[in-house]
PDB file of N, CA and C in Angstrom:
ATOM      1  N   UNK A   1     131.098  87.075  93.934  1.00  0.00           N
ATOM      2  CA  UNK A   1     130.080  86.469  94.773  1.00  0.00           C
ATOM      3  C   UNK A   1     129.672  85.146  94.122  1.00  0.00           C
ATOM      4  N   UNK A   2     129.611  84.141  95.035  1.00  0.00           N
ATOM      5  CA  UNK A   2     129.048  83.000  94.413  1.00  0.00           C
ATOM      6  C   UNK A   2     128.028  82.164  95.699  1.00  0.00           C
ATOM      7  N   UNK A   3     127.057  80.987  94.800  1.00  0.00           N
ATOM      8  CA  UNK A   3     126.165  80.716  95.327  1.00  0.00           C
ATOM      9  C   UNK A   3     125.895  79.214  95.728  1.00  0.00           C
ATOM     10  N   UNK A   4     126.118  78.790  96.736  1.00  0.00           N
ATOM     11  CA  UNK A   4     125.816  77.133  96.730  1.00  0.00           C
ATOM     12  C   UNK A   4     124.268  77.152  97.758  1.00  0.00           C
ATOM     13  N   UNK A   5     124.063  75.975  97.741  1.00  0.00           N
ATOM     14  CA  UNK A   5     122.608  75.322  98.568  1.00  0.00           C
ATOM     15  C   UNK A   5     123.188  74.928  99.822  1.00  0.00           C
ATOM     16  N   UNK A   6     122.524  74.888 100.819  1.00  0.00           N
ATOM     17  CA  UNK A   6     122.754  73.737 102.234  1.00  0.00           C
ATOM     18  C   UNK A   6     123.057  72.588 101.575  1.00  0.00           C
ATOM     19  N   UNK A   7     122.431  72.176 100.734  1.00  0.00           N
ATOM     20  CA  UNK A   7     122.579  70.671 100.401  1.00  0.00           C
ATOM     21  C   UNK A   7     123.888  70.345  99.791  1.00  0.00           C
ATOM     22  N   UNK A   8     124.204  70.638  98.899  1.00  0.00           N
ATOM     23  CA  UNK A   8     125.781  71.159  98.560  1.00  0.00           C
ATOM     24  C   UNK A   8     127.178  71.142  99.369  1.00  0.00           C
ATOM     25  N   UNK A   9     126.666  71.666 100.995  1.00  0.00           N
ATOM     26  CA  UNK A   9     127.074  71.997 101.616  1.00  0.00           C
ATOM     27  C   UNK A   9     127.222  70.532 103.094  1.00  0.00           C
ATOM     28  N   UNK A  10     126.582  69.800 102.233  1.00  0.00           N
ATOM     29  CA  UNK A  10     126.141  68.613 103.238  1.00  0.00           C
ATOM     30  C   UNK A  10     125.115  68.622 104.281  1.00  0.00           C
ATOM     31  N   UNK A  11     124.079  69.753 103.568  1.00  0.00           N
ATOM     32  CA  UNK A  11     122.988  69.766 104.413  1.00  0.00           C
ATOM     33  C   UNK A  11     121.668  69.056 103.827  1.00  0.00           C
ATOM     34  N   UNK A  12     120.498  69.485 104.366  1.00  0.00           N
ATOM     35  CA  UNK A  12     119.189  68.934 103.868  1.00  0.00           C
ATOM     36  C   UNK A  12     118.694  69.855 102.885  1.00  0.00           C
ATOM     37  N   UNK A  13     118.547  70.609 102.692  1.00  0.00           N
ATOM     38  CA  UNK A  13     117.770  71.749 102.040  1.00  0.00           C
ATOM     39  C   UNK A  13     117.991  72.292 101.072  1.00  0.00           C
ATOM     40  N   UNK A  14     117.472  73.224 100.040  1.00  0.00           N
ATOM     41  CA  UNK A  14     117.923  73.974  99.077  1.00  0.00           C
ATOM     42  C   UNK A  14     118.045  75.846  99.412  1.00  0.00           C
ATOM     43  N   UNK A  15     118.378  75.431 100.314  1.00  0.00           N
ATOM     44  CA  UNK A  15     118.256  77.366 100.673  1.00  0.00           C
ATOM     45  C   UNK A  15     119.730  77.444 100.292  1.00  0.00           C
ATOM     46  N   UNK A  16     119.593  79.067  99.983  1.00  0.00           N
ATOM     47  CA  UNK A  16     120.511  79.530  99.448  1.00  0.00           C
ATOM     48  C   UNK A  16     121.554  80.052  99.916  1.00  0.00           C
ATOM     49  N   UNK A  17     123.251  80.208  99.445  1.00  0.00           N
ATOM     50  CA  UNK A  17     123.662  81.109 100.469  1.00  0.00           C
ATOM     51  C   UNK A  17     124.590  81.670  99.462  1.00  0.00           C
ATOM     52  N   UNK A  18     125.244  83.160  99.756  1.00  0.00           N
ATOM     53  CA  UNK A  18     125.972  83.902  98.677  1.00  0.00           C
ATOM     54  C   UNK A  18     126.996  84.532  99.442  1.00  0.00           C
ATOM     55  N   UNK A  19     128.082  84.406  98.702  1.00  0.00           N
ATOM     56  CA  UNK A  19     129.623  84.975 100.156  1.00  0.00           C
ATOM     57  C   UNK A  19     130.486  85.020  98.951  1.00  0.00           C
ATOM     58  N   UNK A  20     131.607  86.047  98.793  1.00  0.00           N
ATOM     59  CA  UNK A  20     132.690  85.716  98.292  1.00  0.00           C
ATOM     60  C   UNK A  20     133.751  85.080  98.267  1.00  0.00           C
ATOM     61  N   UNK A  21     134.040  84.583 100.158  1.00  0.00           N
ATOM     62  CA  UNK A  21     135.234  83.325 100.105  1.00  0.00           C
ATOM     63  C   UNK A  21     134.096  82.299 100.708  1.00  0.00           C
ATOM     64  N   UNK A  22     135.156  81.392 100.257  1.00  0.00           N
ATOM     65  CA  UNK A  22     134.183  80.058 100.724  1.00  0.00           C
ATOM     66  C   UNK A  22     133.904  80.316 102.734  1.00  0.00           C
ATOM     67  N   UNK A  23     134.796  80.921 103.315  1.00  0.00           N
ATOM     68  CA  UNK A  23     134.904  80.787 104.465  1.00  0.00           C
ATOM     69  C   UNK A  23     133.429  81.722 104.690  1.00  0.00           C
ATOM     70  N   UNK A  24     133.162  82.490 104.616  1.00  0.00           N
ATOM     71  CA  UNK A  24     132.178  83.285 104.510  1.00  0.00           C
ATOM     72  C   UNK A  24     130.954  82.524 104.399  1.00  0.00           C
ATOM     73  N   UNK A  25     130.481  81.560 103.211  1.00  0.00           N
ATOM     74  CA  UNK A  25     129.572  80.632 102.819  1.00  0.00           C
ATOM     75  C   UNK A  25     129.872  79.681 104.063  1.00  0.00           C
ATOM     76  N   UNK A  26     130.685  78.944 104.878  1.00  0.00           N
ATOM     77  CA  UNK A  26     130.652  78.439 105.904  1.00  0.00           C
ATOM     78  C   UNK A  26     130.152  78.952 107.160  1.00  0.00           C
ATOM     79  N   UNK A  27     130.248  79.970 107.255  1.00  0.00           N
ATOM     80  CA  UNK A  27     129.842  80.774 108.101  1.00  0.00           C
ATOM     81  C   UNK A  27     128.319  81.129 108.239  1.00  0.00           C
ATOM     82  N   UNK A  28     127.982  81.569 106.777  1.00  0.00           N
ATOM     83  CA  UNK A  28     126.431  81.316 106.570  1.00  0.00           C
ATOM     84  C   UNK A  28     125.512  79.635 106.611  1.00  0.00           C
ATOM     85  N   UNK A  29     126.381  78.623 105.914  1.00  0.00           N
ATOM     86  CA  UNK A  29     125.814  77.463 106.645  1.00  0.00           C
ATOM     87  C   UNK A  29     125.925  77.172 108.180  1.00  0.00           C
ATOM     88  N   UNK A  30     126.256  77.019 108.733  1.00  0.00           N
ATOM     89  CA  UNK A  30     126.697  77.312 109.977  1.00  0.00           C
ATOM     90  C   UNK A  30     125.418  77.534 110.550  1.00  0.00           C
ATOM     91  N   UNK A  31     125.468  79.253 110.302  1.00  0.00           N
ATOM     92  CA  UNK A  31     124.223  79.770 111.050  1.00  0.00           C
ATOM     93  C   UNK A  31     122.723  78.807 110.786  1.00  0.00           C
ATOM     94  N   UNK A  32     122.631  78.840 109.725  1.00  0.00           N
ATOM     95  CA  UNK A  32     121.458  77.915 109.342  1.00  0.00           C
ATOM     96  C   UNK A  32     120.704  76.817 109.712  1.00  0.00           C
ATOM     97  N   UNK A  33     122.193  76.115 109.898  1.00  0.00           N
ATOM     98  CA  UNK A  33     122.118  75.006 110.275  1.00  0.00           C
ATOM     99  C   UNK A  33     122.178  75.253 112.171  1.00  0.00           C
ATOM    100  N   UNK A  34     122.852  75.894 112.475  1.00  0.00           N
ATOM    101  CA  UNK A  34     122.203  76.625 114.259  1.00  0.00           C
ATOM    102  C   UNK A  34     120.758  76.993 114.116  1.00  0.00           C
ATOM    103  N   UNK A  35     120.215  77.371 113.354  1.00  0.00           N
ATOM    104  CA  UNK A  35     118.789  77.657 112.971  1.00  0.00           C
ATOM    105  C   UNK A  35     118.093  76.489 112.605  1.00  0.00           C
ATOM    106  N   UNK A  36     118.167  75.425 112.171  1.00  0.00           N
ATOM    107  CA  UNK A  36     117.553  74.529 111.763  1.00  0.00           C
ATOM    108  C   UNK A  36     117.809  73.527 113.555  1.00  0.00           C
ATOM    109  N   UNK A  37     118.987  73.697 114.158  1.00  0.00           N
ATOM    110  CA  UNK A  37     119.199  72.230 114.961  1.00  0.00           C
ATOM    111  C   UNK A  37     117.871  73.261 116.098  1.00  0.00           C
ATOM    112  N   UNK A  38     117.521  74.801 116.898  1.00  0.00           N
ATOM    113  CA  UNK A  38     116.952  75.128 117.316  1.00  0.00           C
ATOM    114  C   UNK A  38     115.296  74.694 116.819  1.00  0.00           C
ATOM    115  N   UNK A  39     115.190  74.454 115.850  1.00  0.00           N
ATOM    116  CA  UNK A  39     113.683  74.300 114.965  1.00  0.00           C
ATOM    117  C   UNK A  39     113.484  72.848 115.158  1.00  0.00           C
ATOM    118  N   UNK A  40     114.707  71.905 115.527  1.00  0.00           N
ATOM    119  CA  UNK A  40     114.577  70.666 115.732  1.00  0.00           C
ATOM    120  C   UNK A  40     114.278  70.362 114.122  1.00  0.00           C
ATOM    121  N   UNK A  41     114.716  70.423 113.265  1.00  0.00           N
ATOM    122  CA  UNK A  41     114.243  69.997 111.467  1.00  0.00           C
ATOM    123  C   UNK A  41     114.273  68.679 111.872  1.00  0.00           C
ATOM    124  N   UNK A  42     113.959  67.920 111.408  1.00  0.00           N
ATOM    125  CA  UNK A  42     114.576  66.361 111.456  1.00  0.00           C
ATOM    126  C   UNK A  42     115.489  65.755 110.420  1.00  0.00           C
ATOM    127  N   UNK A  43     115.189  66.628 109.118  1.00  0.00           N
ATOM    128  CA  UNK A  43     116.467  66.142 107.706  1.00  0.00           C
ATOM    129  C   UNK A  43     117.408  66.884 108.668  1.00  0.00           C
ATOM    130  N   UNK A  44     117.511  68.298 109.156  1.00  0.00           N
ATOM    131  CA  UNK A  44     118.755  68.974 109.541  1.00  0.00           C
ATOM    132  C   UNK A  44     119.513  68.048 110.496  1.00  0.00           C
ATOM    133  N   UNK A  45     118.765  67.681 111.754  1.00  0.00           N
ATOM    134  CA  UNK A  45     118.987  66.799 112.192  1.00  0.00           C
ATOM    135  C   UNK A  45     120.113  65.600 111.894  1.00  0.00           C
ATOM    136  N   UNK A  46     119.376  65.091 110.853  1.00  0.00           N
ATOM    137  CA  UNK A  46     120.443  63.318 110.242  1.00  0.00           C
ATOM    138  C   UNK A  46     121.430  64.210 109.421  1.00  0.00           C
ATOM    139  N   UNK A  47     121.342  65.275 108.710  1.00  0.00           N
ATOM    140  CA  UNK A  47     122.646  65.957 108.184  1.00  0.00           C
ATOM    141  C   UNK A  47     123.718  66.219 109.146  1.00  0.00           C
ATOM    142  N   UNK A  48     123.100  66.681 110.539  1.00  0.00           N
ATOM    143  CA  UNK A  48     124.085  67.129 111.719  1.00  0.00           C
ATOM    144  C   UNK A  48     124.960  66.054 111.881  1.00  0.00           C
ATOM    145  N   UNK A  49     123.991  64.571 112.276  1.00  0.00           N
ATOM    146  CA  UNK A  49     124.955  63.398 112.844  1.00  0.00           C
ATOM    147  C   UNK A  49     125.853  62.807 111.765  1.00  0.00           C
ATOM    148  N   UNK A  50     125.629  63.218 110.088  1.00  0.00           N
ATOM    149  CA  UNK A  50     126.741  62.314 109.442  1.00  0.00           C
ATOM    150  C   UNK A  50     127.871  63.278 109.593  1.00  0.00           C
ATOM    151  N   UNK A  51     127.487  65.094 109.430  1.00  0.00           N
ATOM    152  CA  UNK A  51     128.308  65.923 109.766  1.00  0.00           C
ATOM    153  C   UNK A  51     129.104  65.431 110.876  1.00  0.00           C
ATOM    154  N   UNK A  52     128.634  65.585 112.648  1.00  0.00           N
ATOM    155  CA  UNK A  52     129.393  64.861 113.595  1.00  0.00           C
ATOM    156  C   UNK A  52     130.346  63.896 113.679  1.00  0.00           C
ATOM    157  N   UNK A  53     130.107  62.362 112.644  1.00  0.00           N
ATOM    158  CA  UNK A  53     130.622  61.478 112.141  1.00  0.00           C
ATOM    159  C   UNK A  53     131.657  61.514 111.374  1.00  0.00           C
ATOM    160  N   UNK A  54     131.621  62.232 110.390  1.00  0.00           N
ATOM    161  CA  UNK A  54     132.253  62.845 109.691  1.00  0.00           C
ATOM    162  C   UNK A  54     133.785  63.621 110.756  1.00  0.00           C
ATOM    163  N   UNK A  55     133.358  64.304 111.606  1.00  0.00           N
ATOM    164  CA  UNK A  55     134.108  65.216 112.142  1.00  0.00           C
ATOM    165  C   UNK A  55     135.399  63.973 113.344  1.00  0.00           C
ATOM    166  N   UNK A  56     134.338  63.060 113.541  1.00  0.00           N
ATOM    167  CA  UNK A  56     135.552  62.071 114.036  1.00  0.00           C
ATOM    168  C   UNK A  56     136.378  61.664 113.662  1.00  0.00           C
ATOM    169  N   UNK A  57     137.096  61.424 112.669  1.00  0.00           N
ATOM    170  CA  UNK A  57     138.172  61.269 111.684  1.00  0.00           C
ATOM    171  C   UNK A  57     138.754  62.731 110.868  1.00  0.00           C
ATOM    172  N   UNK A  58     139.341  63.223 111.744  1.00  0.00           N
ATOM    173  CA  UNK A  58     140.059  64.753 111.275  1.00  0.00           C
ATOM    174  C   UNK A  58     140.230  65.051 109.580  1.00  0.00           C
ATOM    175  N   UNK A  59     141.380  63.564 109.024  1.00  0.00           N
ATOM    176  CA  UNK A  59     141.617  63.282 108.015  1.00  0.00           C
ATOM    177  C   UNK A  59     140.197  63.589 107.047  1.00  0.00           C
ATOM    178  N   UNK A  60     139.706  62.634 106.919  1.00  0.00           N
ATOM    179  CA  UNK A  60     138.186  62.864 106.024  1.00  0.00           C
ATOM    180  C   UNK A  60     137.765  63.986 106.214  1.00  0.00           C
ATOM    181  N   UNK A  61     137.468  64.514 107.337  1.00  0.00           N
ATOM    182  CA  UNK A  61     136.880  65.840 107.023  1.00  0.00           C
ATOM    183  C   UNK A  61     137.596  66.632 106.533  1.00  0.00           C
ATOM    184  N   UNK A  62     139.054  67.177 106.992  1.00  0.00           N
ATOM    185  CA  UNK A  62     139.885  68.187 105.916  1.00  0.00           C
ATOM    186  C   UNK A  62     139.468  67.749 104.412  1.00  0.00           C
ATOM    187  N   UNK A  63     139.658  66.438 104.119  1.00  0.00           N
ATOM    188  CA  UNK A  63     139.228  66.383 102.716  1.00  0.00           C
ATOM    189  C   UNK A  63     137.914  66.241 102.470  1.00  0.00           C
ATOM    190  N   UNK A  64     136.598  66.171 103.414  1.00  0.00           N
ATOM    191  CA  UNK A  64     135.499  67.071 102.806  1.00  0.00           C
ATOM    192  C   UNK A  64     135.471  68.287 102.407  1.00  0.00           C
ATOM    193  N   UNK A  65     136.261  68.807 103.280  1.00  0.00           N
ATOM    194  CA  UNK A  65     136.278  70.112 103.271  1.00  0.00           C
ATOM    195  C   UNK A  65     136.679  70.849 102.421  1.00  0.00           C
ATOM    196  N   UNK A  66     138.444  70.419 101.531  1.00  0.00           N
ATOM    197  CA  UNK A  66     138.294  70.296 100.786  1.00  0.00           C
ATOM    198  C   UNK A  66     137.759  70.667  99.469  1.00  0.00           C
ATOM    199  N   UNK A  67     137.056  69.552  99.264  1.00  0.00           N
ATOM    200  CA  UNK A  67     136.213  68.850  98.136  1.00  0.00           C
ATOM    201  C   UNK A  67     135.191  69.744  98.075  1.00  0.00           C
ATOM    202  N   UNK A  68     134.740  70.481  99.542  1.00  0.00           N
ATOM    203  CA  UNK A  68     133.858  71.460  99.481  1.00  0.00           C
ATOM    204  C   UNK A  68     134.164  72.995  98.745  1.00  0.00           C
ATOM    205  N   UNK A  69     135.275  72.828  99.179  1.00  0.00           N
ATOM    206  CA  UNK A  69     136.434  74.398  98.555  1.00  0.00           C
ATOM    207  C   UNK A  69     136.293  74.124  97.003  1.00  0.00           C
ATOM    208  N   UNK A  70     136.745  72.968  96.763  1.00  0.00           N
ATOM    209  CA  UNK A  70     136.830  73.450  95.319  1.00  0.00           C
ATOM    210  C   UNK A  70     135.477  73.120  94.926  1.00  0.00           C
ATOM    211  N   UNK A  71     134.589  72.555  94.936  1.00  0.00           N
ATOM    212  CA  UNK A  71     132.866  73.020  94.613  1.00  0.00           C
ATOM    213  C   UNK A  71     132.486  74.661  94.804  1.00  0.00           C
ATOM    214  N   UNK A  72     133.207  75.381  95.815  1.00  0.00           N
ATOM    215  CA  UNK A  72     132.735  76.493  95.671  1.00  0.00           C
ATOM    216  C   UNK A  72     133.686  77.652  94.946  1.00  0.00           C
ATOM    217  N   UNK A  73     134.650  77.210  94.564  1.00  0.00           N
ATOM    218  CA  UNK A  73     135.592  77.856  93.606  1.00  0.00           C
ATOM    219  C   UNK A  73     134.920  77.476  92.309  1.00  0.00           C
ATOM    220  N   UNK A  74     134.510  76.476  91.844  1.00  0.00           N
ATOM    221  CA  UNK A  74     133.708  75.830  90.563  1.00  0.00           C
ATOM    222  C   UNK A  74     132.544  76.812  89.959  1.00  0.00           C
ATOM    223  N   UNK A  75     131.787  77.023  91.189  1.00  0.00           N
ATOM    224  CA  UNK A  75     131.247  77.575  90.781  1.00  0.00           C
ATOM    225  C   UNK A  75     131.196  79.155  89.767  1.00  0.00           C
ATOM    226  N   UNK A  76     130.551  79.189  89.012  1.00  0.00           N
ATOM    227  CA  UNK A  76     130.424  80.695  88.459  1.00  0.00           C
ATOM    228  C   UNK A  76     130.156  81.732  89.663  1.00  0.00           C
ATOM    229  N   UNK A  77     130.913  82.518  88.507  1.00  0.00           N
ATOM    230  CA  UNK A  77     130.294  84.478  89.826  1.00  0.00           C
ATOM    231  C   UNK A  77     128.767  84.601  89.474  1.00  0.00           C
ATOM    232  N   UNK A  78     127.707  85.092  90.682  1.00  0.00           N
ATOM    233  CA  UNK A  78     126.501  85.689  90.513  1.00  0.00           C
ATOM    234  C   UNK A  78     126.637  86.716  89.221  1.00  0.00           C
ATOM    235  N   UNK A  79     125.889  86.898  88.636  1.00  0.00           N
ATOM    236  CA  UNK A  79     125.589  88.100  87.726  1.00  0.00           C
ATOM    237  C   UNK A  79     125.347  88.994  88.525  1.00  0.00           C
TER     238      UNK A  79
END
């Protein structure tokens, strides 16, 4: 089990999330961030549109994505 932040994750926030594959931890940002765009956040918000931005160029995002994988392989296991 391991642990990254939204923010980490290219979000606004420091909430937490814990999954054993990274796909899992995507899945939990995800939701969150469906939870935050319903709450209208406004950081969640400007995270969404560089996210969106981001997503227009296929290329860059596989390699956010990526870059995101191995940040969450980096990390240590929870105790």
């Amino acid at each position: 089990m391991k642990t990254m932040t939204c923010h980490q994750l290219g979000g606004a926030c420091d909430e937490t999330f814990r999954a054993e594959t990274f796909e899992e931890l995507t899945e939990l940002s995800k939701a969150h961030g469906m939870d935050m765009f319903q709450k209208q956040d406004p950081a969640h918000l400007e995270a969404m549109n560089k996210m969106m931005q981001l997503m227009q160029n296929p290329e860059e995002m596989n390699k956010w994505m990526d870059e995101r994988r191995k940040d969450f392989e980096a990390q240590p296991d929870d105790v």
